[in-house]
C-alpha atoms as a PDB file:
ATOM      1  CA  UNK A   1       0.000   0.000   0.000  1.00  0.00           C
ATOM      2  CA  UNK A   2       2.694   2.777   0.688  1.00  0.00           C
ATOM      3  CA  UNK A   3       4.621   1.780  -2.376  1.00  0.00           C
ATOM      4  CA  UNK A   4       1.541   2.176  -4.376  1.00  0.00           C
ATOM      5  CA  UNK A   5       1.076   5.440  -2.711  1.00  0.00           C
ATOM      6  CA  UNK A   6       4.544   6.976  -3.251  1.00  0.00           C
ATOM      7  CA  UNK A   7       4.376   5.644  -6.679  1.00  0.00           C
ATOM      8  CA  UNK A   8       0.982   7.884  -6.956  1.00  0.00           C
ATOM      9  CA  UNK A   9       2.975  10.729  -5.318  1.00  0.00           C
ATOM     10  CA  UNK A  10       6.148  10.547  -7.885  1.00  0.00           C
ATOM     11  CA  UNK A  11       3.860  10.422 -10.896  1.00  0.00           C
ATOM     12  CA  UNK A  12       1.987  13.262  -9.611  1.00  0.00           C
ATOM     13  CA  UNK A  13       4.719  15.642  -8.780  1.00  0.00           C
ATOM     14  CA  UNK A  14       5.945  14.570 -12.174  1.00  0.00           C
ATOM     15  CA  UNK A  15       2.562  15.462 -13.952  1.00  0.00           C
ATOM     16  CA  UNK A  16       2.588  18.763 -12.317  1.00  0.00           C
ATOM     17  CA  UNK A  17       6.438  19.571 -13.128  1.00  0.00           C
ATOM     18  CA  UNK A  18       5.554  18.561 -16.655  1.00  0.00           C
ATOM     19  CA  UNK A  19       2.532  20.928 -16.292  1.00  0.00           C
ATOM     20  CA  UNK A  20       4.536  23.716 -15.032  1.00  0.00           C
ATOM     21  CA  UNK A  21       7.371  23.634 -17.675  1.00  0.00           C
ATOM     22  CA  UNK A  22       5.029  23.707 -20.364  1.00  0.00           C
ATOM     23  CA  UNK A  23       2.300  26.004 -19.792  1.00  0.00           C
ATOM     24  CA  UNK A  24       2.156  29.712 -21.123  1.00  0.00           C
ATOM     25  CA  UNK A  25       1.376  30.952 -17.584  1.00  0.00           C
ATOM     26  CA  UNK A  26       5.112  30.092 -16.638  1.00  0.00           C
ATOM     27  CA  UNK A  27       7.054  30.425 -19.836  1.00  0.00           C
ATOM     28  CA  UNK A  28       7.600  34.172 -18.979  1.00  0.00           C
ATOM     29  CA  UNK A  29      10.553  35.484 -20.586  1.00  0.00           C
ATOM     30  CA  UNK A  30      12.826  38.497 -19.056  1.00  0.00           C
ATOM     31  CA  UNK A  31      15.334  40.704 -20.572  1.00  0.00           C
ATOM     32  CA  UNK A  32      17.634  40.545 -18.020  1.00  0.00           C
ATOM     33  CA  UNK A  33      18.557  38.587 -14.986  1.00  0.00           C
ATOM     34  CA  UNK A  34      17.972  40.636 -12.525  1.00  0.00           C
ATOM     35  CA  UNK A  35      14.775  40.727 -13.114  1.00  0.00           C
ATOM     36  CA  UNK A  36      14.143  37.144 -13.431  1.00  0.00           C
ATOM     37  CA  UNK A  37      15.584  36.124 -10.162  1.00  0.00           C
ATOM     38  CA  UNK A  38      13.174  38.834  -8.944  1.00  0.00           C
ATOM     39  CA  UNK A  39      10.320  37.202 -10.545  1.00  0.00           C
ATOM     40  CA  UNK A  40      11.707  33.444  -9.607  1.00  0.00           C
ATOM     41  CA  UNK A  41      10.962  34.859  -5.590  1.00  0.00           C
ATOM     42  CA  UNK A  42       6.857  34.771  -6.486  1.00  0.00           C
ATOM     43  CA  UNK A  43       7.852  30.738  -6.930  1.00  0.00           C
ATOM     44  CA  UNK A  44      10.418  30.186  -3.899  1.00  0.00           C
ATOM     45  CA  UNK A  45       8.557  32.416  -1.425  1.00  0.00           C
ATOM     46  CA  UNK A  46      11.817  33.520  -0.626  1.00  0.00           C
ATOM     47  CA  UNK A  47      12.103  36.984   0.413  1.00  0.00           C
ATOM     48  CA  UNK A  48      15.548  38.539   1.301  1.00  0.00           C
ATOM     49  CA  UNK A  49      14.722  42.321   1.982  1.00  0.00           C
ATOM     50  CA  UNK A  50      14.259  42.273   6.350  1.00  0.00           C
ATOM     51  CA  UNK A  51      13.102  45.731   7.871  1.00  0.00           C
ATOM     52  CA  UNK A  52      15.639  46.532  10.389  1.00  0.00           C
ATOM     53  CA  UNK A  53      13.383  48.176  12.675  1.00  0.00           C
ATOM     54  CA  UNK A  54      10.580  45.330  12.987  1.00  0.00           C
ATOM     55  CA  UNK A  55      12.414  41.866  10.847  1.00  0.00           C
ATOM     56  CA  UNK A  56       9.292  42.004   8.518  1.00  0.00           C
ATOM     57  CA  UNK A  57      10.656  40.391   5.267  1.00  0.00           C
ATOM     58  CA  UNK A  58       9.844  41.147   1.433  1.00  0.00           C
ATOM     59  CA  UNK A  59      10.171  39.355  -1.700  1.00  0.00           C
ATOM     60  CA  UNK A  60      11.638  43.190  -3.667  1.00  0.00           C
ATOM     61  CA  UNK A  61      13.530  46.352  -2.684  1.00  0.00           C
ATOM     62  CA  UNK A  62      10.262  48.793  -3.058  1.00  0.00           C
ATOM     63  CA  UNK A  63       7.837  46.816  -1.111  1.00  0.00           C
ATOM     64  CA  UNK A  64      10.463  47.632   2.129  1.00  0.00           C
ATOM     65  CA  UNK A  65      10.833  51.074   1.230  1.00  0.00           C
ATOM     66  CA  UNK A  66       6.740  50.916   1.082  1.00  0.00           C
ATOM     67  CA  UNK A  67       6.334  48.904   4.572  1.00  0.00           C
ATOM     68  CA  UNK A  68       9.665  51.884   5.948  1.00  0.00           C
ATOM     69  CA  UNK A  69       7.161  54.820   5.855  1.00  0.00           C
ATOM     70  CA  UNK A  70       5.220  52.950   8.981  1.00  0.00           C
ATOM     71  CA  UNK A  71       8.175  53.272  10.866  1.00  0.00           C
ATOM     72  CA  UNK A  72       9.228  56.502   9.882  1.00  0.00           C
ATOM     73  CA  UNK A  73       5.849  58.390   9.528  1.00  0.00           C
ATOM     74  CA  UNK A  74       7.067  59.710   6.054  1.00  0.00           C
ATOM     75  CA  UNK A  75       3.994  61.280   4.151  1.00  0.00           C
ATOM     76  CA  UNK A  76       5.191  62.925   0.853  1.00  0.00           C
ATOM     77  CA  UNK A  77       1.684  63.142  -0.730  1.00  0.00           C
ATOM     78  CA  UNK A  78      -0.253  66.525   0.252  1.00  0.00           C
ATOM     79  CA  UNK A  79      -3.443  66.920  -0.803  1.00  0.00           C
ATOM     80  CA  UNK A  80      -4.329  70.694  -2.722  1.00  0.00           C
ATOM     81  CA  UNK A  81      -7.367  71.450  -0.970  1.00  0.00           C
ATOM     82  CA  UNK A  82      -6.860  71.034   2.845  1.00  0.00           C
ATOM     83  CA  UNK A  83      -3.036  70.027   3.270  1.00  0.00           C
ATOM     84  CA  UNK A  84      -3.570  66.599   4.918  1.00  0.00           C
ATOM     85  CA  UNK A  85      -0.619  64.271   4.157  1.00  0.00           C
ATOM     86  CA  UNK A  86      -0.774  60.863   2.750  1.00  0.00           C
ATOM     87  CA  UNK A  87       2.479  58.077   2.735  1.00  0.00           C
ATOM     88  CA  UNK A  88       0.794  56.385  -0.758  1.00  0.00           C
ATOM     89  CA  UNK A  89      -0.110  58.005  -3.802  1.00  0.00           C
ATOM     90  CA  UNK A  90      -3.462  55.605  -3.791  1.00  0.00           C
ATOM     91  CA  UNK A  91      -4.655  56.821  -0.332  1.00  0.00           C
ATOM     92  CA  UNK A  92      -4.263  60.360  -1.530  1.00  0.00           C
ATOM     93  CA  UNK A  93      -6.026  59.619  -4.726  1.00  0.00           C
ATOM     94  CA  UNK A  94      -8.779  58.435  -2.848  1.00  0.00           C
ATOM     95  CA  UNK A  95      -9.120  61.128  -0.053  1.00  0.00           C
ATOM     96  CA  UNK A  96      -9.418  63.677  -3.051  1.00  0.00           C
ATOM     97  CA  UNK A  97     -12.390  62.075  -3.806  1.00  0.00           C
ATOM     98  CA  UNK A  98     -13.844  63.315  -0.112  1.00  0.00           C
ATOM     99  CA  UNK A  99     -13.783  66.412  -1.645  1.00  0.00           C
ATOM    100  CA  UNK A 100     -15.467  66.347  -5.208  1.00  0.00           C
ATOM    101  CA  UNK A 101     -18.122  63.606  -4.017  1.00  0.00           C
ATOM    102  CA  UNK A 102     -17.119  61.456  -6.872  1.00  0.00           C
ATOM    103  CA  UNK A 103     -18.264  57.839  -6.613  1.00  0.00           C
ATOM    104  CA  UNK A 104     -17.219  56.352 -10.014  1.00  0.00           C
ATOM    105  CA  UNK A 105     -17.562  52.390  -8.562  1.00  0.00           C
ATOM    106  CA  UNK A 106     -21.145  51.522  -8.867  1.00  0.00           C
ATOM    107  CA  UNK A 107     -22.744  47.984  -7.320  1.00  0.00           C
ATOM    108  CA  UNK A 108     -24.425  46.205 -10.316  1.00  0.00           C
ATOM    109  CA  UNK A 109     -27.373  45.269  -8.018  1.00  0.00           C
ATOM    110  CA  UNK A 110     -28.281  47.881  -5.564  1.00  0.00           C
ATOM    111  CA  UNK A 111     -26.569  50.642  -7.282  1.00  0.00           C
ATOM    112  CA  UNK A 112     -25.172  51.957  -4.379  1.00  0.00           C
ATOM    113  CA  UNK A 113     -21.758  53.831  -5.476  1.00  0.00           C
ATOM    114  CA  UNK A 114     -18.801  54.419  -3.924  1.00  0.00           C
ATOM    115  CA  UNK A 115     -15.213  56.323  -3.999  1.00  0.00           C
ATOM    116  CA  UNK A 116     -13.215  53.514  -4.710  1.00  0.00           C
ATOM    117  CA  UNK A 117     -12.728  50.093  -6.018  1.00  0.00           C
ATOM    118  CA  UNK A 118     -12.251  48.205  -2.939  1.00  0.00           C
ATOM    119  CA  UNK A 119     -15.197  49.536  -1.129  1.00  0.00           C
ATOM    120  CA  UNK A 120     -17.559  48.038  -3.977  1.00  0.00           C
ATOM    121  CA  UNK A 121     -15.395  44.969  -3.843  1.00  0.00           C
ATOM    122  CA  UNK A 122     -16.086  44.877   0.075  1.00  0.00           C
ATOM    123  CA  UNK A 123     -19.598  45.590  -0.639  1.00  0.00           C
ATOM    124  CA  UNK A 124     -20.282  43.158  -3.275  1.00  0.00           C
ATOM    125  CA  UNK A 125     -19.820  40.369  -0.776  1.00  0.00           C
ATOM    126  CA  UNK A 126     -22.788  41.367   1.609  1.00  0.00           C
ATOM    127  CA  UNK A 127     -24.594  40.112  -1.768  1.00  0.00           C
ATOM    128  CA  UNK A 128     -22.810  37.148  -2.611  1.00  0.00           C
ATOM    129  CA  UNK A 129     -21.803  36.239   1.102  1.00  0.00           C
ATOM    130  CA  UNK A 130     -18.529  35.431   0.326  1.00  0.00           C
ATOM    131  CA  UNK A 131     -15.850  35.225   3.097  1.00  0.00           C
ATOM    132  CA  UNK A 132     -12.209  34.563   1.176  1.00  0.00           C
ATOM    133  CA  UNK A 133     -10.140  35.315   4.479  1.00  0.00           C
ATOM    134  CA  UNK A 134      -9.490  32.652   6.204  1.00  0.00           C
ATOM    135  CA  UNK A 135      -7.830  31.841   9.681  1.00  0.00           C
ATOM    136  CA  UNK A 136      -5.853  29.224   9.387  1.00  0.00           C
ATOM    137  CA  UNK A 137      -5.907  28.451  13.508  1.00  0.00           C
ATOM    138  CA  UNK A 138      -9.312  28.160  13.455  1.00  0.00           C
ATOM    139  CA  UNK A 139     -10.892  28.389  10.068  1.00  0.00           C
ATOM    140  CA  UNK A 140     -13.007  31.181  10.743  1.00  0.00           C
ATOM    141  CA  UNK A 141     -13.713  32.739   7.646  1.00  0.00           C
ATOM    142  CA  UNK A 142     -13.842  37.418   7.064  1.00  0.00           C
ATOM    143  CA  UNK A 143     -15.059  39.321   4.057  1.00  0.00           C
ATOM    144  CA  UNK A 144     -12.515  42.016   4.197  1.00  0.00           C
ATOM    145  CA  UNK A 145      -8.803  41.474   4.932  1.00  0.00           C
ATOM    146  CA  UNK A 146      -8.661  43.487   7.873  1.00  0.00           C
ATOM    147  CA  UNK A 147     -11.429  42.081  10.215  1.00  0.00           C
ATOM    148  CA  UNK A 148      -9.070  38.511   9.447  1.00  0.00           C
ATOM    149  CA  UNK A 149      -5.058  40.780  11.107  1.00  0.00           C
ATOM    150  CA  UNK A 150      -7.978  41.866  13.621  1.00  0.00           C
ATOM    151  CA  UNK A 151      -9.319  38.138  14.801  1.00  0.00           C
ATOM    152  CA  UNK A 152      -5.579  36.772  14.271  1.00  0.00           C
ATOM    153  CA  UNK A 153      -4.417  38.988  17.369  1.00  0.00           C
ATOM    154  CA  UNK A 154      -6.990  37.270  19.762  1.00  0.00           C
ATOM    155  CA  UNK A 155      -5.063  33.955  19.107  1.00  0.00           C
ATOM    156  CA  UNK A 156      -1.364  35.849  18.763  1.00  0.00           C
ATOM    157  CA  UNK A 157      -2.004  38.098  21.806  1.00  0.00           C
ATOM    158  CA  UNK A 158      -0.402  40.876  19.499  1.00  0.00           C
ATOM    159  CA  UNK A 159      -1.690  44.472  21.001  1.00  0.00           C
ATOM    160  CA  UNK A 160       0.340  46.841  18.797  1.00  0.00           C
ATOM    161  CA  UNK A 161      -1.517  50.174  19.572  1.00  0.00           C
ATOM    162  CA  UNK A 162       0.029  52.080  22.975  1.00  0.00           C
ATOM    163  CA  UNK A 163      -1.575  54.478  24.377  1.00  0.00           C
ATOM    164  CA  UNK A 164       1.280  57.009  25.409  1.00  0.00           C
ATOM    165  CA  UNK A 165      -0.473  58.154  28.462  1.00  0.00           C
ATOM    166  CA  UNK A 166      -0.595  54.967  30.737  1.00  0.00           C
ATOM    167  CA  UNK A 167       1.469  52.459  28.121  1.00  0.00           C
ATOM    168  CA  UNK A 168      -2.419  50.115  27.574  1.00  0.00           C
ATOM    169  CA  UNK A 169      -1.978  48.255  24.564  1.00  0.00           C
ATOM    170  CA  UNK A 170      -5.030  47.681  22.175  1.00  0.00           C
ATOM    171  CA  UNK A 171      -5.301  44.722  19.312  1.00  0.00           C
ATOM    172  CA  UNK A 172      -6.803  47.733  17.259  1.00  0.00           C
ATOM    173  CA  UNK A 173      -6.498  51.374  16.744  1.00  0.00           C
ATOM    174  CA  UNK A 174     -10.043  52.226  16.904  1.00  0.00           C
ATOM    175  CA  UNK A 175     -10.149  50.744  20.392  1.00  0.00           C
ATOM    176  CA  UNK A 176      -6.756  53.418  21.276  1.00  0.00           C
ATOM    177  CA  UNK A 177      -8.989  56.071  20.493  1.00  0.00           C
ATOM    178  CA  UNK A 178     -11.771  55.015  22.259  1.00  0.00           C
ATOM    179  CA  UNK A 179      -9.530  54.728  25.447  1.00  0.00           C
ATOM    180  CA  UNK A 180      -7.499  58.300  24.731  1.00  0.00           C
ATOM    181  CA  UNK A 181     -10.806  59.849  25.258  1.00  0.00           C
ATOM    182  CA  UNK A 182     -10.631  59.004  28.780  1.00  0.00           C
ATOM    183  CA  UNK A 183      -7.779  61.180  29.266  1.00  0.00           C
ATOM    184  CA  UNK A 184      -8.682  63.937  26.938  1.00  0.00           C
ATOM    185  CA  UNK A 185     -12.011  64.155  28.205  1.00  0.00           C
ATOM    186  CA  UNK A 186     -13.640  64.395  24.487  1.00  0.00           C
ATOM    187  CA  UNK A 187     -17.148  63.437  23.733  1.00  0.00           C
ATOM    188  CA  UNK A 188     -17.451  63.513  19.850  1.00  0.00           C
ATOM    189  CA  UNK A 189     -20.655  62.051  19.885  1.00  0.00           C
ATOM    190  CA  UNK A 190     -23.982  64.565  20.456  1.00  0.00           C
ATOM    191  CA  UNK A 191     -27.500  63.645  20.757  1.00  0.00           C
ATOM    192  CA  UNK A 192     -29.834  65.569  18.140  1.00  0.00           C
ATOM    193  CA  UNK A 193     -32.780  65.666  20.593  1.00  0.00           C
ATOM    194  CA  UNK A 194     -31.206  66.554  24.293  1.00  0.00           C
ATOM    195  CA  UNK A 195     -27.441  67.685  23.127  1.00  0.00           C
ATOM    196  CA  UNK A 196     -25.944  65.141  25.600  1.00  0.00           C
ATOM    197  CA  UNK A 197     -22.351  63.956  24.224  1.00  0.00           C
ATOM    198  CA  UNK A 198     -20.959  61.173  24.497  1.00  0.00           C
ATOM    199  CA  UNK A 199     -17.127  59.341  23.919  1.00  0.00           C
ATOM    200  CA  UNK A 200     -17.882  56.515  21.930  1.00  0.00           C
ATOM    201  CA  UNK A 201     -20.735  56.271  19.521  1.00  0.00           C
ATOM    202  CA  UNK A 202     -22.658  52.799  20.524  1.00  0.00           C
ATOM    203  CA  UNK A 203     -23.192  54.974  23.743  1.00  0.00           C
ATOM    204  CA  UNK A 204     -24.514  57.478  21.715  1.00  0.00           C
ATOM    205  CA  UNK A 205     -27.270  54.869  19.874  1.00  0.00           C
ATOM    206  CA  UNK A 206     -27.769  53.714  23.475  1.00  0.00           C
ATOM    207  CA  UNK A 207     -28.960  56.434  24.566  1.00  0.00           C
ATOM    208  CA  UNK A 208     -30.836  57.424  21.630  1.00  0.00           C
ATOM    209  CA  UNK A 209     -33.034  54.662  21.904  1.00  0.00           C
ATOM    210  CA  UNK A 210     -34.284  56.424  25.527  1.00  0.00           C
ATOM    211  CA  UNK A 211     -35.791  58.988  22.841  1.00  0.00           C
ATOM    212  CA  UNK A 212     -36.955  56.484  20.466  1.00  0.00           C
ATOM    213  CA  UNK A 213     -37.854  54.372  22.975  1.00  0.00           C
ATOM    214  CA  UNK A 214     -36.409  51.222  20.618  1.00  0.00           C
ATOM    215  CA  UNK A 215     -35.786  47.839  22.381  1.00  0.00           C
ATOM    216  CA  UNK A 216     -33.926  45.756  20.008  1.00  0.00           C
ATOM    217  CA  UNK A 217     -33.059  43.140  22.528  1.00  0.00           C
ATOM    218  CA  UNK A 218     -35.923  40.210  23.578  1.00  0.00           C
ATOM    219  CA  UNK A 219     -35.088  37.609  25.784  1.00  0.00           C
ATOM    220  CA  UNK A 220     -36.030  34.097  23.872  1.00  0.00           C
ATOM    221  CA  UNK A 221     -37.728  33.070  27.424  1.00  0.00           C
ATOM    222  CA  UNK A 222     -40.003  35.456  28.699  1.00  0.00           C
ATOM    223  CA  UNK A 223     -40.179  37.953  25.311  1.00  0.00           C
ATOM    224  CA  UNK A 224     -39.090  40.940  27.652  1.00  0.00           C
ATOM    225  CA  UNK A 225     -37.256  43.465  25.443  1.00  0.00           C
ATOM    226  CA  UNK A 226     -34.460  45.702  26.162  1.00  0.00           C
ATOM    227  CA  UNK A 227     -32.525  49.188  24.980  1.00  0.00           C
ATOM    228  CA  UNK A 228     -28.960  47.539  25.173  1.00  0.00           C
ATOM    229  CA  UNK A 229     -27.756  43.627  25.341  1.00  0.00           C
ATOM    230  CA  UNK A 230     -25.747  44.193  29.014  1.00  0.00           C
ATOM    231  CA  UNK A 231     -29.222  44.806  29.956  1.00  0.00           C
ATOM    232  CA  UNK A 232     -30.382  41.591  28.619  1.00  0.00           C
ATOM    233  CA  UNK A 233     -27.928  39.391  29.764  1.00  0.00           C
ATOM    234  CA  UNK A 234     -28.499  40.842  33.101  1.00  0.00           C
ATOM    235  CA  UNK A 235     -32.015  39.806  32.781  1.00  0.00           C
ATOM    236  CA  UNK A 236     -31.075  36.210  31.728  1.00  0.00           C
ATOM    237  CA  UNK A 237     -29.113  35.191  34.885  1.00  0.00           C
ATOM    238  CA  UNK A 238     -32.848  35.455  36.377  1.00  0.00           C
ATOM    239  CA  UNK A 239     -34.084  32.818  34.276  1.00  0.00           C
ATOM    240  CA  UNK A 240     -30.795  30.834  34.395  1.00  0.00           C
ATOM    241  CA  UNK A 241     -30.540  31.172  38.091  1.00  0.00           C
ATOM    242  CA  UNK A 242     -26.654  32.397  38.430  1.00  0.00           C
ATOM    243  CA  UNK A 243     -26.216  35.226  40.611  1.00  0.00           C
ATOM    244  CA  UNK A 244     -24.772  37.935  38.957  1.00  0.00           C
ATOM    245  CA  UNK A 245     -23.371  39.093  42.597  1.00  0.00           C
ATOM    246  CA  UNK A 246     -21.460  35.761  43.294  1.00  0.00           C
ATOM    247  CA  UNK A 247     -17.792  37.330  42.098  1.00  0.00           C
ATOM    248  CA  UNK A 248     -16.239  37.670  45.369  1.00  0.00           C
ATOM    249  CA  UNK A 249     -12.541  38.518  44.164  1.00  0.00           C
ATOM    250  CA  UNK A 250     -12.007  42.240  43.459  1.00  0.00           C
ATOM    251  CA  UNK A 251      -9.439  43.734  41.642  1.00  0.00           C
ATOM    252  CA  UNK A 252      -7.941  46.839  44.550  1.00  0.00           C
ATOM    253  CA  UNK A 253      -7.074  48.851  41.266  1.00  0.00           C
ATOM    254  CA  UNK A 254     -10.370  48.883  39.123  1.00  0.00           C
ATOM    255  CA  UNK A 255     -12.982  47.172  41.730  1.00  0.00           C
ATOM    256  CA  UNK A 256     -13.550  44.876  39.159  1.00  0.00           C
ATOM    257  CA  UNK A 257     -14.724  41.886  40.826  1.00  0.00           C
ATOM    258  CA  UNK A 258     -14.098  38.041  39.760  1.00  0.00           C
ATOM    259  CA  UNK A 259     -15.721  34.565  40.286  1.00  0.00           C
ATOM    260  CA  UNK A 260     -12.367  32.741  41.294  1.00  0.00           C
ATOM    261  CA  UNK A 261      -8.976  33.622  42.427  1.00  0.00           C
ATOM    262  CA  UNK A 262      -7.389  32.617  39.335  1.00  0.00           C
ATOM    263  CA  UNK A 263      -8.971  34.650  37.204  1.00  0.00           C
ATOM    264  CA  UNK A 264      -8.214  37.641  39.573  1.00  0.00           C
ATOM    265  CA  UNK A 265      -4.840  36.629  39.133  1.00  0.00           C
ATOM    266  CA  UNK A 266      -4.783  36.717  35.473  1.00  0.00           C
ATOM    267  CA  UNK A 267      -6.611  40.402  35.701  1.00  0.00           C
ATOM    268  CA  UNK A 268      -4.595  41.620  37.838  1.00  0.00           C
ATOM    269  CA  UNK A 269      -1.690  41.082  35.204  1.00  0.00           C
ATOM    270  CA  UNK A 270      -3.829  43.938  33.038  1.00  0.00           C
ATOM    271  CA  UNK A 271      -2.416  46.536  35.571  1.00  0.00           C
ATOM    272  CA  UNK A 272       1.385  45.555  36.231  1.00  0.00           C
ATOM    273  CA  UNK A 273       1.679  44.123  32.794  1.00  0.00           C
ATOM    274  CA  UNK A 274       3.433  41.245  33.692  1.00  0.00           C
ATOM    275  CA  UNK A 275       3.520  38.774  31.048  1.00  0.00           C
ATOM    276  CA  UNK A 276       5.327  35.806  32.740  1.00  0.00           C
ATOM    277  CA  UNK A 277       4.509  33.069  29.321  1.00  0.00           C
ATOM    278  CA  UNK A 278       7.369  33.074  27.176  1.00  0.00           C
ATOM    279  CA  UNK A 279       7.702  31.747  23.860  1.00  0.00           C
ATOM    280  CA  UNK A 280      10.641  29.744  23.252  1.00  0.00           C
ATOM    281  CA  UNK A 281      10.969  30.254  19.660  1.00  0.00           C
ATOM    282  CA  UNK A 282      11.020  34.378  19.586  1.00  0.00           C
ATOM    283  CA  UNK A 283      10.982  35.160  23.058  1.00  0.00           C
ATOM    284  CA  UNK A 284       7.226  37.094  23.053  1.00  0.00           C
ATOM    285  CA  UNK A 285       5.567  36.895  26.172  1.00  0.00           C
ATOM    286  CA  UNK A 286       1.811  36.913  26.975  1.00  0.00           C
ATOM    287  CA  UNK A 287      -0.286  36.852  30.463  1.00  0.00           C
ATOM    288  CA  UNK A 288      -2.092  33.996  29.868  1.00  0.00           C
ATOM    289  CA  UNK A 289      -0.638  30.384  29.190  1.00  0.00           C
ATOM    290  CA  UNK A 290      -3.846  29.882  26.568  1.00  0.00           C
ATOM    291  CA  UNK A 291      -2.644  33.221  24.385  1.00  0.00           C
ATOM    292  CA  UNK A 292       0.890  31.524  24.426  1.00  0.00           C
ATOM    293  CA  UNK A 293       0.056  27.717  23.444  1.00  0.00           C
ATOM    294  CA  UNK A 294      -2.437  29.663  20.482  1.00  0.00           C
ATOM    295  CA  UNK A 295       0.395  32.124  19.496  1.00  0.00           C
ATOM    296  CA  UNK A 296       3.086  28.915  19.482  1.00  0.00           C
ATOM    297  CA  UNK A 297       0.439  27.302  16.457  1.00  0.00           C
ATOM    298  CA  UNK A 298       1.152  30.501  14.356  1.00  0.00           C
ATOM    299  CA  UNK A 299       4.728  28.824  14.348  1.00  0.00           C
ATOM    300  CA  UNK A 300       4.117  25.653  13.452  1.00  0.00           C
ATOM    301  CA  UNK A 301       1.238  26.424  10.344  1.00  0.00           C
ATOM    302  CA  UNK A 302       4.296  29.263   9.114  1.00  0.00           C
ATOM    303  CA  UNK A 303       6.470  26.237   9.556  1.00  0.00           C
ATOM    304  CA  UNK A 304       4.414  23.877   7.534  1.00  0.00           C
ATOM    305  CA  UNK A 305       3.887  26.656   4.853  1.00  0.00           C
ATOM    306  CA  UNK A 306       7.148  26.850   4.806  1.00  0.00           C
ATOM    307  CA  UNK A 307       8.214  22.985   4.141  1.00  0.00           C
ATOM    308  CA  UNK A 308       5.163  22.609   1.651  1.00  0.00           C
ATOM    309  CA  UNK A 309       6.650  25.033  -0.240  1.00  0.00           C
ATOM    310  CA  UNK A 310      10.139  23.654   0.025  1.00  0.00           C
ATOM    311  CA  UNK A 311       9.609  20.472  -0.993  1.00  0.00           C
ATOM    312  CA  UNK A 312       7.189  21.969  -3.892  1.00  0.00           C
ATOM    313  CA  UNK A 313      10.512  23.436  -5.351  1.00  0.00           C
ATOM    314  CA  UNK A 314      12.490  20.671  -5.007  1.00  0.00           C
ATOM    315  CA  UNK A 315      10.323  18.315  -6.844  1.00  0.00           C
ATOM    316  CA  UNK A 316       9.979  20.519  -9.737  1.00  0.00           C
ATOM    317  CA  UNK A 317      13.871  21.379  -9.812  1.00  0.00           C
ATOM    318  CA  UNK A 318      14.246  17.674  -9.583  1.00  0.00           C
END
C-alpha cells in the first residue's frame, strides 16, 4: 500500500512539473537577470529584503521602502485642498475624492456607489456572502482582509496600539482612540434631541433609543425586550438562576470583581503588565498560558507553509 502510494505521489509531482514547464502561464521570458531572479521569488517564497526596525521580510527592494514609511511616519503626498498628508499616492487619490463627491464604482445590483474600487469589492460580498479570508488556527472565515489581522491577534495576543499616556496596549487602533478619550475628556458624539455627548458612539445609539424608545433586545424566554444587550444578559441570569453578585474577588485597582482567584490573578496582570509566558521560539511573552500555546500554532502552520513550499521546489527542480 505505501509503495503504491509513493508511486501515486512521484507520478503526480511529475505530472505537475511537466505541467509547469510547459504552460504559457510560466514560460515568462525576461530581458535581463535581474529581473528574473526577482520574478523566480513569487515561486520560492523567498524573500531577502528584512526591515531593520521590525524583521518584517519582502520578496523586492520597493515593497520595504513601502512597509519603511510605517516606521518613519514619512507622508510625501499633500493633498491641494486642505493640506492633509498621505504616505501612498493611492490613499491620496482616494481622499481627493472626499472632496469632489465622486463615486465612479457603482454595485451592479443595488446601485449603491462608492469612492473607490475596494469599497464596492467589500460591498459586493454582503450580496454574494462570500468570506475569502481565512484563519488558518481556526478556520473562521472574514469578508474584508482586515477584520481577518484583527481576529488573528486574539489567538497571537499581538496588542500593537500604545496608548502614550498609561502604556495600555489595544489589538486595534479604533479601540486606542476610544480609550485616549478618557484622558482627553472628548465626547465627539452629540445627541440631536437633548445635546448630551458622548465618547464613543454605541453609547450614543444607546442612549438614543431612551428617545426612540427602541428595544432591540428580547429575551427568547419570557419575550421581555431591552434598549442595550448588558441589559439583557443581566435579565437572563434570572431565568438561568446564576447570581450575577457571586464574584467575590475584586481587583484593589479597578474594583472589578471576579468569580475565582485565578482569574483575579490573570486580571490583575492587566495593571502591572506582567507577562510571565514566554515563547521559546522568539521570546514574546503573553499573560495567559492559553494566548501563548495559540500564538506557538502561528509557528508551526508558518512552519508547515514553509516545508510545503520547500519540498514543492524541489520536486519541480528535480
Amino acid at each position: 500500500m505505501d509503495h503504491k502510494f509513493s508511486l501515486v505521489v512521484r507520478q503526480m509531482a511529475q505530472w505537475i512539473k511537466y505541467w509547469i514547464l510547459n504552460h504559457d502561464v510560466l514560460s515568462k521570458t525576461f530581458s535581463c537577470s535581474k529581473t528574473l531572479r526577482s520574478h523566480e521569488r513569487t515561486h520560492s517564497g523567498e524573500k531577502p529584503y528584512e526591515c531593520k526596525q521590525c524583521c518584517k521580510t519582502f520578496s523586492f527592494s520597493s515593497n520595504l521602502r513601502t512597509h519603511e514609511r510605517n516606521h518613519s511616519g514619512e507622508k510625501s503626498y499633500e493633498c491641494k485642498q486642505c493640506s492633509k498628508t498621505f504616505m501612498f499616492s493611492s490613499k491620496l487619490k482616494k481622499h481627493e475624492r472626499t472632496h469632489s463627491g465622486d463615486k465612479p464604482y457603482e454595485c451592479k445590483q443595488c446601485s449603491k456607489t462608492f469612492n473607490c474600487s475596494s469599497h464596492l469589492r467589500v460591498h459586493e460580498r454582503t450580496h454574494s456572502g462570500e468570506k475569502p479570508y481565512e484563519c488558518k488556527l481556526c478556520c473562521k472565515t472574514f469578508s474584508v482582509s482586515s477584520s481577518l489581522k484583527l481576529h488573528e491577534r486574539s489567538h497571537s495576543g499581538e496588542k500593537p496600539y500604545e496608548c502614550k499616556q498609561c502604556s495600555k496596549a489595544f489589538s486595534c487602533s479604533s479601540s486606542l482612540k476610544k480609550h485616549e478619550r478618557t484622558h482627553s475628556g472628548e465626547k465627539p458624539y452629540k445627541c440631536k434631541q437633548c445635546c448630551k455627548t458622548f465618547s464613543v458612539s454605541c453609547s450614543l445609539r444607546i442612549h438614543e433609543r431612551t428617545h426612540s424608545g427602541e428595544k432591540p433586545y428580547e429575551c427568547k424566554q419570557c419575550c421581555k425586550t431591552f434598549s442595550c444587550s448588558s441589559s439583557l444578559k443581566k435579565h437572563e441570569r434570572t431565568h438561568s438562576g446564576e447570581n450575577p453578585m457571586n464574584k467575590p474577588y475584586e481587583c484593589k485597582q479597578c474594583n472589578k470583581t471576579l468569580s475565582c482567584s485565578s482569574s483575579l490573578r490573570t486580571h490583575e496582570r492587566i495593571h502591572s503588565g506582567e507577562k510571565p509566558y514566554e515563547c521559546n521560539l522568539c521570546s514574546k511573552t503573553f499573560r495567559q498560558s492559553g494566548n501563548l500555546w495559540t500564538h506557538e500554532r502561528t509557528h508551526s502552520v508558518s512552519m508547515f507553509t514553509l516545508l510545503n513550499k520547500k519540498l514543492f521546489v524541489f520536486w519541480i527542480k528535480n
